[in-house]
N, C-alpha and C. Protein backbone atom coordinates (compact mmCIF):
# COMPACT_ATOMS: atom_id res chain seq x y z
N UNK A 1 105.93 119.26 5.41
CA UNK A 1 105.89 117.91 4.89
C UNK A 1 106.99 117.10 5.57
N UNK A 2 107.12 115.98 4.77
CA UNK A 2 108.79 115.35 5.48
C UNK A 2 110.03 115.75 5.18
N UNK A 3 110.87 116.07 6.11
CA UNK A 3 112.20 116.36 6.22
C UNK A 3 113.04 114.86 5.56
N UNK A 4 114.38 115.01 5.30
CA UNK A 4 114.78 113.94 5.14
C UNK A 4 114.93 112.76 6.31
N UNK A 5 114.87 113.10 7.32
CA UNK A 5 114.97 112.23 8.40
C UNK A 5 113.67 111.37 8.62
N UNK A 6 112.84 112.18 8.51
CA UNK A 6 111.25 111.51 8.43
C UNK A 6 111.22 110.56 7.24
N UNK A 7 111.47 111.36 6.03
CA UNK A 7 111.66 109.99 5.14
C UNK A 7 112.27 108.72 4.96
N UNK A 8 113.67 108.68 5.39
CA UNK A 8 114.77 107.62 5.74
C UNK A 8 113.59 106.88 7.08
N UNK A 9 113.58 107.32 7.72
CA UNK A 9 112.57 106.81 8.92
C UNK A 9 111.67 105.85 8.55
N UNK A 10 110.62 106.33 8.01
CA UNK A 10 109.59 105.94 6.88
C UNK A 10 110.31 104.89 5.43
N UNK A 11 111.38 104.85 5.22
CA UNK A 11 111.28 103.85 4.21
C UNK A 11 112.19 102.57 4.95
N UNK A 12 112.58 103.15 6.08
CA UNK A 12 113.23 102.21 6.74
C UNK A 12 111.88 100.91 7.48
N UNK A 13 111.04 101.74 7.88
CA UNK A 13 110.20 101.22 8.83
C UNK A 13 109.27 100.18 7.51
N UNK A 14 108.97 100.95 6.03
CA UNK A 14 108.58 99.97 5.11
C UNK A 14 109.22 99.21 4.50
N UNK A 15 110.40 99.04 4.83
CA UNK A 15 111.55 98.00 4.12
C UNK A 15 111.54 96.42 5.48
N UNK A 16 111.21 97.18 6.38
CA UNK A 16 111.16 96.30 7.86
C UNK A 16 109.94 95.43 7.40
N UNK A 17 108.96 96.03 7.17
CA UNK A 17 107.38 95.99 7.17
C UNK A 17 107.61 94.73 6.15
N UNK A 18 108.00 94.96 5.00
CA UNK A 18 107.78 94.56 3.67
C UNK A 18 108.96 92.96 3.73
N UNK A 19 109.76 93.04 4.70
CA UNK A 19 110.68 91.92 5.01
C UNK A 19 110.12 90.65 5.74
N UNK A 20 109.41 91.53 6.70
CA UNK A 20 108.61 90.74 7.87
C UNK A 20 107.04 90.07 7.00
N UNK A 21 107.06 90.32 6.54
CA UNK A 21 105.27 90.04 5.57
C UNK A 21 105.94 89.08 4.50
N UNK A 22 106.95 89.31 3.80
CA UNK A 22 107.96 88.06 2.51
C UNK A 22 108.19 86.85 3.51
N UNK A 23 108.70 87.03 4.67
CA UNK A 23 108.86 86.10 5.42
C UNK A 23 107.94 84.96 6.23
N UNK A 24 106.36 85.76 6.64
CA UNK A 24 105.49 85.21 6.52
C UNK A 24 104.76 84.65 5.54
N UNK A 25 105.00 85.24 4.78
CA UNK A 25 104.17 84.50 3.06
C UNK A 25 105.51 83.01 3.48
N UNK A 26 106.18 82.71 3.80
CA UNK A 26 107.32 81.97 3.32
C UNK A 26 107.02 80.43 4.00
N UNK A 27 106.04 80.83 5.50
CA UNK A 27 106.26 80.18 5.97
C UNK A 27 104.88 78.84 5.56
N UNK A 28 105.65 77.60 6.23
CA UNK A 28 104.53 76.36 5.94
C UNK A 28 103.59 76.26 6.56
N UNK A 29 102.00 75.36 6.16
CA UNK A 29 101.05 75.16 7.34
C UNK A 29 101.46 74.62 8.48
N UNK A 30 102.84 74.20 8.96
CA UNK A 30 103.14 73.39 9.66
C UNK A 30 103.44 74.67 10.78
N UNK A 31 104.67 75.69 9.98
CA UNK A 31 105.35 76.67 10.61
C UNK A 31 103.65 77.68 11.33
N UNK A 32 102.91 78.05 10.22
CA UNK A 32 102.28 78.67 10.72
C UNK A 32 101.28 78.55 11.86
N UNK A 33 100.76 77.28 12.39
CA UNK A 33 100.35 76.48 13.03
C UNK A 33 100.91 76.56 14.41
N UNK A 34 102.13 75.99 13.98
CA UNK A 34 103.37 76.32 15.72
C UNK A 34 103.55 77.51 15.79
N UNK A 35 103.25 78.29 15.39
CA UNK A 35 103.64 79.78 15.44
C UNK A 35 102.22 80.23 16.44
N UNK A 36 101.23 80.29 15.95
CA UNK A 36 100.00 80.39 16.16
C UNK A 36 99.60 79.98 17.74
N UNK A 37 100.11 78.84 17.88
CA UNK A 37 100.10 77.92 19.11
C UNK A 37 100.62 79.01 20.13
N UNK A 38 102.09 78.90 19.65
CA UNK A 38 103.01 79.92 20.42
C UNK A 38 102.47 80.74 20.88
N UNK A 39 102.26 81.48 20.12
CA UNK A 39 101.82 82.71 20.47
C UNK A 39 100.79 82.86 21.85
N UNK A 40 100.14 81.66 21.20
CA UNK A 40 98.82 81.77 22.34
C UNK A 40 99.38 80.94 23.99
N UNK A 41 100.06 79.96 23.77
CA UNK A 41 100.45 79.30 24.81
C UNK A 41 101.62 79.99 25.41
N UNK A 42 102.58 80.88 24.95
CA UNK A 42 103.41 81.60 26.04
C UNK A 42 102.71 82.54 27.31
N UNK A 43 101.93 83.01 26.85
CA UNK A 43 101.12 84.15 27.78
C UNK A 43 100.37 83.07 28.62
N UNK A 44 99.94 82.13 28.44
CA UNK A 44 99.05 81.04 29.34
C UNK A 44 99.97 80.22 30.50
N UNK A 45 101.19 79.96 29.31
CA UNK A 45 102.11 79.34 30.49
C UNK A 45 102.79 80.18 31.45
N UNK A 46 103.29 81.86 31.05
CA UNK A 46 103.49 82.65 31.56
C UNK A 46 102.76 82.85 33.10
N UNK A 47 101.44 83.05 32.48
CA UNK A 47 100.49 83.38 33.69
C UNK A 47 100.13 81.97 34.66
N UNK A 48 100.21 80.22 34.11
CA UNK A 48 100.14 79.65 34.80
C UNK A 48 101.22 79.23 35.59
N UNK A 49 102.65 79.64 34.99
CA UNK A 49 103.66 79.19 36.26
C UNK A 49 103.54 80.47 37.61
N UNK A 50 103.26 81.68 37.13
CA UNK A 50 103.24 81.87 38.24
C UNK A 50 101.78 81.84 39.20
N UNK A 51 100.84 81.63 38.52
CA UNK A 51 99.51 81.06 39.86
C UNK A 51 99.46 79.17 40.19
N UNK A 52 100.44 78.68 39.29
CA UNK A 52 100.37 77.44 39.72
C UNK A 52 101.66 76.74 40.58
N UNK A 53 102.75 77.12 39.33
CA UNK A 53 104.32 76.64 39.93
C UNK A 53 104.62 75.57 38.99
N UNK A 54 106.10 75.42 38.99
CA UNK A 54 106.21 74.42 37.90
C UNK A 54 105.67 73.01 37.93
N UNK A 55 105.52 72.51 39.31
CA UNK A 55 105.15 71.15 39.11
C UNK A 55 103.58 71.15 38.27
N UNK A 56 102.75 71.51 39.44
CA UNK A 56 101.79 71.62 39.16
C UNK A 56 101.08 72.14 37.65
N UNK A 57 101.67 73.27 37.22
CA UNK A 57 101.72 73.41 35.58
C UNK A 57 101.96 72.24 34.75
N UNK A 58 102.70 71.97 35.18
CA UNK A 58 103.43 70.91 34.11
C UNK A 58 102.51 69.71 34.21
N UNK A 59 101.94 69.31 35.34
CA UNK A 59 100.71 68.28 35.49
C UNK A 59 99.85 68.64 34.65
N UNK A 60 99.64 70.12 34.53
CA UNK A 60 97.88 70.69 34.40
C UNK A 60 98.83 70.12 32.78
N UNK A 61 99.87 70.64 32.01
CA UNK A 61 99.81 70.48 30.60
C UNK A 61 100.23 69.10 29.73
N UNK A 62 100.52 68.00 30.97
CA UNK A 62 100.53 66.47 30.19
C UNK A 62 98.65 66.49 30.08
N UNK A 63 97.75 66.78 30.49
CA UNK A 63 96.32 66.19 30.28
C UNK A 63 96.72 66.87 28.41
N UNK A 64 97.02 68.03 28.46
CA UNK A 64 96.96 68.79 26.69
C UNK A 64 97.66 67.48 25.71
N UNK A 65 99.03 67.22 26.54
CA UNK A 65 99.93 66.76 25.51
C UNK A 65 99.79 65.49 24.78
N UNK A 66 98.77 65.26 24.85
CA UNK A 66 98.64 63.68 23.97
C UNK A 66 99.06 64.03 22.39
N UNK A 67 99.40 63.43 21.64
CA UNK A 67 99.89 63.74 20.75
C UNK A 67 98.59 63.36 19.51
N UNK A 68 98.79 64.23 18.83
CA UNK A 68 97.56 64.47 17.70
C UNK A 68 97.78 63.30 16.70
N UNK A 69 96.65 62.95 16.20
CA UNK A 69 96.92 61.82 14.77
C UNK A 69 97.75 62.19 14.18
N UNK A 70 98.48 61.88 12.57
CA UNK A 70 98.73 62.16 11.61
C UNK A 70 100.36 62.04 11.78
N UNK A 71 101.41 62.16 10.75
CA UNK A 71 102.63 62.00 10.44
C UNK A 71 103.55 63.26 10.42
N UNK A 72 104.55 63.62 11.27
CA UNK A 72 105.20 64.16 11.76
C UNK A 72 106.23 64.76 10.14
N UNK A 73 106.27 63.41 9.76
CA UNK A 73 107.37 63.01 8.36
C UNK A 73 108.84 63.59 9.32
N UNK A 74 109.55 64.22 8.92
CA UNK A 74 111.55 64.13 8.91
C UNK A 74 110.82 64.76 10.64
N UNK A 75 111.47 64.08 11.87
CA UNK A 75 111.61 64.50 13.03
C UNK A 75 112.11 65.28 13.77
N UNK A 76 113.30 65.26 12.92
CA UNK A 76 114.36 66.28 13.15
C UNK A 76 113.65 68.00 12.81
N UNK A 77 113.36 68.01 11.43
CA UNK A 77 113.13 69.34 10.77
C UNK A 77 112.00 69.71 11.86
N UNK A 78 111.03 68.77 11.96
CA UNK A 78 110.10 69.46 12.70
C UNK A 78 110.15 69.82 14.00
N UNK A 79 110.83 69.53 14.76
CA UNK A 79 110.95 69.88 15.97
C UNK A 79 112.00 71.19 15.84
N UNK A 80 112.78 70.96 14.81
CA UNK A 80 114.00 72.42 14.47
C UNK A 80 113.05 73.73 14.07
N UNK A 81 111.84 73.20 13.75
CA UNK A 81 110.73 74.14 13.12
C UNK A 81 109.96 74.95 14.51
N UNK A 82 109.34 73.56 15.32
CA UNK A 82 108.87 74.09 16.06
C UNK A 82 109.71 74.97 17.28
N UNK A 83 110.93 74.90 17.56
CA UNK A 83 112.25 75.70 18.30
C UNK A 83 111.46 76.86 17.37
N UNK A 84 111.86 77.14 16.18
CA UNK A 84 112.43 78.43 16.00
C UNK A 84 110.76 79.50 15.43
N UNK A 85 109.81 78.45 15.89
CA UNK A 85 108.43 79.41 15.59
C UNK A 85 108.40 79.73 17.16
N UNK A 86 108.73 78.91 18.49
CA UNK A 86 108.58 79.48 19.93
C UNK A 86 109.32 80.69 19.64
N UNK A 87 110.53 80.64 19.31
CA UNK A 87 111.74 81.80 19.50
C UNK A 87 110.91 82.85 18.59
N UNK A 88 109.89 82.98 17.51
CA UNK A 88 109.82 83.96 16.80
C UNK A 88 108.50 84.47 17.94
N UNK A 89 107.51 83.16 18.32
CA UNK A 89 106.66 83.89 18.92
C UNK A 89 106.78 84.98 20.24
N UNK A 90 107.96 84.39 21.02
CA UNK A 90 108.36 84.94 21.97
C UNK A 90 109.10 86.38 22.15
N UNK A 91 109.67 86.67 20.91
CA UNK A 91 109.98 87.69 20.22
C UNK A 91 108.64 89.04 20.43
N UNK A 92 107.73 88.50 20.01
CA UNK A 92 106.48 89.40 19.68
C UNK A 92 105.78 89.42 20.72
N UNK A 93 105.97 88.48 21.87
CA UNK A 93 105.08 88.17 23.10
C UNK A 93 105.28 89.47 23.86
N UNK A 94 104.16 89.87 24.72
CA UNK A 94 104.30 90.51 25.98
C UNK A 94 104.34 89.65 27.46
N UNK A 95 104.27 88.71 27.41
CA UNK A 95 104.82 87.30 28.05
C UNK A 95 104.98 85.97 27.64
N UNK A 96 105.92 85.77 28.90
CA UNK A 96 106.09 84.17 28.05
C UNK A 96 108.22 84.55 27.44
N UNK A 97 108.56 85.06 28.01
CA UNK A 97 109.68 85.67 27.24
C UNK A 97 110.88 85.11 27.81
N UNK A 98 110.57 84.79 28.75
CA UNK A 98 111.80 84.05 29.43
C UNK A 98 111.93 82.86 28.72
N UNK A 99 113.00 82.13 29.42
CA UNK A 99 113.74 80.66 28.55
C UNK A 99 112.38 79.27 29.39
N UNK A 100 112.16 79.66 30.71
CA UNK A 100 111.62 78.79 31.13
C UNK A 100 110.27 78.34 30.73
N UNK A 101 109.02 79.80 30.18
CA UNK A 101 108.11 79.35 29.53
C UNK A 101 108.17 79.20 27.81
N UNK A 102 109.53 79.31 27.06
CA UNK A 102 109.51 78.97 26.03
C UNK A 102 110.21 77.31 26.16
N UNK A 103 110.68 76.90 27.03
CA UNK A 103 111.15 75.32 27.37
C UNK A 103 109.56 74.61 27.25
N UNK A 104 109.04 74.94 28.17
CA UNK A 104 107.80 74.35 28.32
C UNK A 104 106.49 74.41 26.90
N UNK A 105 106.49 75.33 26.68
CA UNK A 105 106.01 75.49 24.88
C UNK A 105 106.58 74.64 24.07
N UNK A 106 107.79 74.50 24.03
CA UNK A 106 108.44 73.84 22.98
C UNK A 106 108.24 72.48 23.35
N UNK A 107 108.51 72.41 24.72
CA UNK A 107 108.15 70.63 25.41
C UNK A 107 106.82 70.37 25.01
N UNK A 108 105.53 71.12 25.26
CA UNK A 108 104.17 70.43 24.87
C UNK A 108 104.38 70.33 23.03
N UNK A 109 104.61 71.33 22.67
CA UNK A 109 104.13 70.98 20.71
C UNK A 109 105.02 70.11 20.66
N UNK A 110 106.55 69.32 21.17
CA UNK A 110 106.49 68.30 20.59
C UNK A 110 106.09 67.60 20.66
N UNK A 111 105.40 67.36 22.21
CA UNK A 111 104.34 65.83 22.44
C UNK A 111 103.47 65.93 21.61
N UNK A 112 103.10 67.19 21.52
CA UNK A 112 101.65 66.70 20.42
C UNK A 112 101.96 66.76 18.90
N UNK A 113 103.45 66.76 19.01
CA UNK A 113 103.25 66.13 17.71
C UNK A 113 104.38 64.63 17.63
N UNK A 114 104.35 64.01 18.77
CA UNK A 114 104.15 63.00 18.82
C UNK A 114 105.88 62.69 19.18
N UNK A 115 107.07 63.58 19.35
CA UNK A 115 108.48 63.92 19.60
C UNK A 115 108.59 64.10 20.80
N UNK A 116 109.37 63.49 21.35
CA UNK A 116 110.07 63.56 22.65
C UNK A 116 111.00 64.45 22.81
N UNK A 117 111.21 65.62 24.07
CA UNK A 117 112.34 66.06 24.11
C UNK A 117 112.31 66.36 25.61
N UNK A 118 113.94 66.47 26.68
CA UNK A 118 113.63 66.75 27.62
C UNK A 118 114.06 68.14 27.99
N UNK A 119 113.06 68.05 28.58
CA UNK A 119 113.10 69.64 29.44
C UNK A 119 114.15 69.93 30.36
N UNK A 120 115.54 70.30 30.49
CA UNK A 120 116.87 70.62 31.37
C UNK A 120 116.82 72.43 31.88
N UNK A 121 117.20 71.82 33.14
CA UNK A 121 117.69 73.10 33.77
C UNK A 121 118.87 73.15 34.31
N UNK A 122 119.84 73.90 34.08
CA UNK A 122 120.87 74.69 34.60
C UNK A 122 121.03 75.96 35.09
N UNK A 123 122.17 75.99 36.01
CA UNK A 123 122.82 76.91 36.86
C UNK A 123 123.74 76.90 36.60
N UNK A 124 124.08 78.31 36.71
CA UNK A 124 125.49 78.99 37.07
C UNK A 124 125.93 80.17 38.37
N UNK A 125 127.12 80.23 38.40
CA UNK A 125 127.09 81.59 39.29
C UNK A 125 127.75 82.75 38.73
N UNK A 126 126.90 83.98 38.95
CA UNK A 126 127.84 84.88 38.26
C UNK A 126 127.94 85.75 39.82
N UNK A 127 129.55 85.86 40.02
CA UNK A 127 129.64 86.80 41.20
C UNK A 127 128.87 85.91 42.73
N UNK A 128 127.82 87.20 43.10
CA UNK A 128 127.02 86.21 44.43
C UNK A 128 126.19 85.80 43.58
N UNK A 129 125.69 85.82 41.99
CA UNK A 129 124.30 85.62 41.76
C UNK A 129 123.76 84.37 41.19
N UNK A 130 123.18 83.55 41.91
CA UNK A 130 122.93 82.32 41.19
C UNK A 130 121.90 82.48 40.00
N UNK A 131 122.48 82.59 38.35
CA UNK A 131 121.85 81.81 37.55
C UNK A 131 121.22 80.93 37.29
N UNK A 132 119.72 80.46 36.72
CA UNK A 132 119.32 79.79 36.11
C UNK A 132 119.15 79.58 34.96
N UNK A 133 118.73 78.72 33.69
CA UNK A 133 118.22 78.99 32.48
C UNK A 133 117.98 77.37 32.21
N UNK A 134 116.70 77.28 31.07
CA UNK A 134 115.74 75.96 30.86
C UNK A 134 116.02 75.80 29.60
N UNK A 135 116.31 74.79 28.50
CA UNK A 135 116.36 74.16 27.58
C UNK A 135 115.61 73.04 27.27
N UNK A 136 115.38 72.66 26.46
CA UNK A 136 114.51 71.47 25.64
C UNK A 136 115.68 70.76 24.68
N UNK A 137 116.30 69.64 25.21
CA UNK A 137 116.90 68.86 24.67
C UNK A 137 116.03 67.38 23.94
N UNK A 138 116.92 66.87 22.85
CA UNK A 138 116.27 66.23 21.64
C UNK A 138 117.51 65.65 21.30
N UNK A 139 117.82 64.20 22.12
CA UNK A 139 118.81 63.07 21.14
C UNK A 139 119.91 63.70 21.43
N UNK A 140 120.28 64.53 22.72
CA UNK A 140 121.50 65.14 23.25
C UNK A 140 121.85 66.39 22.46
N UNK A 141 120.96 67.25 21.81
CA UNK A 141 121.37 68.45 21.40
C UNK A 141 120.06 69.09 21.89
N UNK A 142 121.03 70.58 22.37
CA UNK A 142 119.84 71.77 22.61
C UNK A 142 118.64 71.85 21.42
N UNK A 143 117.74 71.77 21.07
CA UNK A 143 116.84 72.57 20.47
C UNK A 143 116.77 74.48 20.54
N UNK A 144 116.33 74.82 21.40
CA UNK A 144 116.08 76.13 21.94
C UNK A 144 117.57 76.75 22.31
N UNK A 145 118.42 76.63 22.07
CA UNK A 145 119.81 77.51 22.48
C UNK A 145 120.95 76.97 22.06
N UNK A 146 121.95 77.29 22.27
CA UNK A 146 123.05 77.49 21.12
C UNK A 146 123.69 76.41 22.21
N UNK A 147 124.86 75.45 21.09
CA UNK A 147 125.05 73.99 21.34
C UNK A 147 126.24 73.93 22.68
N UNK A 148 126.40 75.29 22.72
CA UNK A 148 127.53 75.40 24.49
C UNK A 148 126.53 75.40 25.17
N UNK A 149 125.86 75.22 25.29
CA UNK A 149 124.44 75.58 26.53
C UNK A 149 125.28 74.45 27.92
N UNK A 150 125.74 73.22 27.77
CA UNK A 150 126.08 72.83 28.66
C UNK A 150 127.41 73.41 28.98
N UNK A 151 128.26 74.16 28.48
CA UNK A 151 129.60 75.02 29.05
C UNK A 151 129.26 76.22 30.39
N UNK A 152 128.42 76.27 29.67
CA UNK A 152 127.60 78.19 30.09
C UNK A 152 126.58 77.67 31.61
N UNK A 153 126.27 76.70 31.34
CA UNK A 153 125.37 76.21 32.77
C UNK A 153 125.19 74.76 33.22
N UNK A 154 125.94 74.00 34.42
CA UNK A 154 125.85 73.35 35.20
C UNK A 154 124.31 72.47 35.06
N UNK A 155 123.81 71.34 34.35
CA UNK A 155 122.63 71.24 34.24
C UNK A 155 122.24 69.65 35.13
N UNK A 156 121.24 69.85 35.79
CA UNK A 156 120.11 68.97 36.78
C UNK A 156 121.02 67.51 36.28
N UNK A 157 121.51 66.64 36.72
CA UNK A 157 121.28 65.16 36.41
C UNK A 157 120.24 64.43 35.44
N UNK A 158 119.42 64.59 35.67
CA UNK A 158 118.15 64.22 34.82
C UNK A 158 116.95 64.76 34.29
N UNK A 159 116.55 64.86 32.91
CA UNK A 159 115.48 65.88 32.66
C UNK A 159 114.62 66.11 33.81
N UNK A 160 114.03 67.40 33.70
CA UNK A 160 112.76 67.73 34.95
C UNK A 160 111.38 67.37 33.76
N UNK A 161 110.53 66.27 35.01
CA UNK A 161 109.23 65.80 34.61
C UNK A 161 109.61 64.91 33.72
N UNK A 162 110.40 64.08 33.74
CA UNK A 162 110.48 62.99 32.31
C UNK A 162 108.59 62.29 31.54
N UNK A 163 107.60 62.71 32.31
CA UNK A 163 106.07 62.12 31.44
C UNK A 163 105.96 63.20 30.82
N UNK A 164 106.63 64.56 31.04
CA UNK A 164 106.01 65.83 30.05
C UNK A 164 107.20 65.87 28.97
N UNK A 165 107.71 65.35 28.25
CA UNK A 165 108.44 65.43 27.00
C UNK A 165 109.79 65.21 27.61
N UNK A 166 109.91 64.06 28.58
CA UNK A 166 111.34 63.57 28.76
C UNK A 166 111.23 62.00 28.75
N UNK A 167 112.15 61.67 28.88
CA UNK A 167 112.59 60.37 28.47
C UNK A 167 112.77 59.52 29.91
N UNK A 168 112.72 58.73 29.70
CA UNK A 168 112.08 58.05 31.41
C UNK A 168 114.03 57.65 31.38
N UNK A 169 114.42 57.71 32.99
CA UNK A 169 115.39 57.27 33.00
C UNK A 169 115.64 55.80 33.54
């Protein structure tokens, strides 16, 4: 039968189980929705940056981004919503895992829901190795990464693509 190790194992893995399922019951039609999206649009953008490239992607996904009818209500929460359903979907993804196709996810659901944010890239160097990493900024704060994001990386002059969820300069 089970040893104690198998058991600890087993109530560990249903305490996980049973955390992760309270947490989904928790979430709103709004959350579950962007979640849903996510999920499906990391693996798409995944696979279209690399058969298309960023420009060209980013063309193919302003035709998507028109923004849907209906009322957003508090702007803030929802876009803080939609950040942290990319970050959960991306979590669970088998692509789509990098920062650059969760920038771009997060950039289309806010157009369509009607929020502006711009899409930034930075560099750094570590050693010989040049760093990159992509953020979705909103009213001068990161959305998608923690609020040193400009300490940690050297970022572009001006959002990249300002018609796909940037702000015209």
């Amino acid at each position: 039968m089970f040893g104690a190790r198998q058991t600890w194992w087993a109530m560990g893995c249903f305490k996980f189980l049973r955390n992760k399922t309270r947490r989904l019951r928790e979430l709103s039609a709004r959350e579950w929705a962007l979640l849903g999206a996510s999920l499906f649009l990391l693996p798409v953008t995944a696979i279209g940056l690399r058969l298309l490239g960023l420009q060209r992607y980013q063309l193919s996904m302003m035709r998507w981004a028109r923004p849907k009818h209906g009322t957003v209500g508090d702007s803030g929460i929802a876009a803080t919503q939609a950040a942290r359903m990319v970050a959960v979907a991306a979590r669970y993804s088998l692509l789509g895992r990098t920062c650059l196709p969760q920038a771009l996810v997060l950039s289309f659901l806010l157009q369509r829901m009607g929020l502006n944010g711009d899409l930034r890239i930075g560099v750094r160097q570590e050693g010989k190795e040049l760093k990159a990493h992509a953020w979705i900024e909103r009213q001068g704060r990161a959305l998608n990464d923690t609020a040193d994001v400009h300490e940690r990386f050297a970022a572009f002059g001006g959002p990249i693509c300002p018609a796909l969820g940037g702000a015209a300069q």
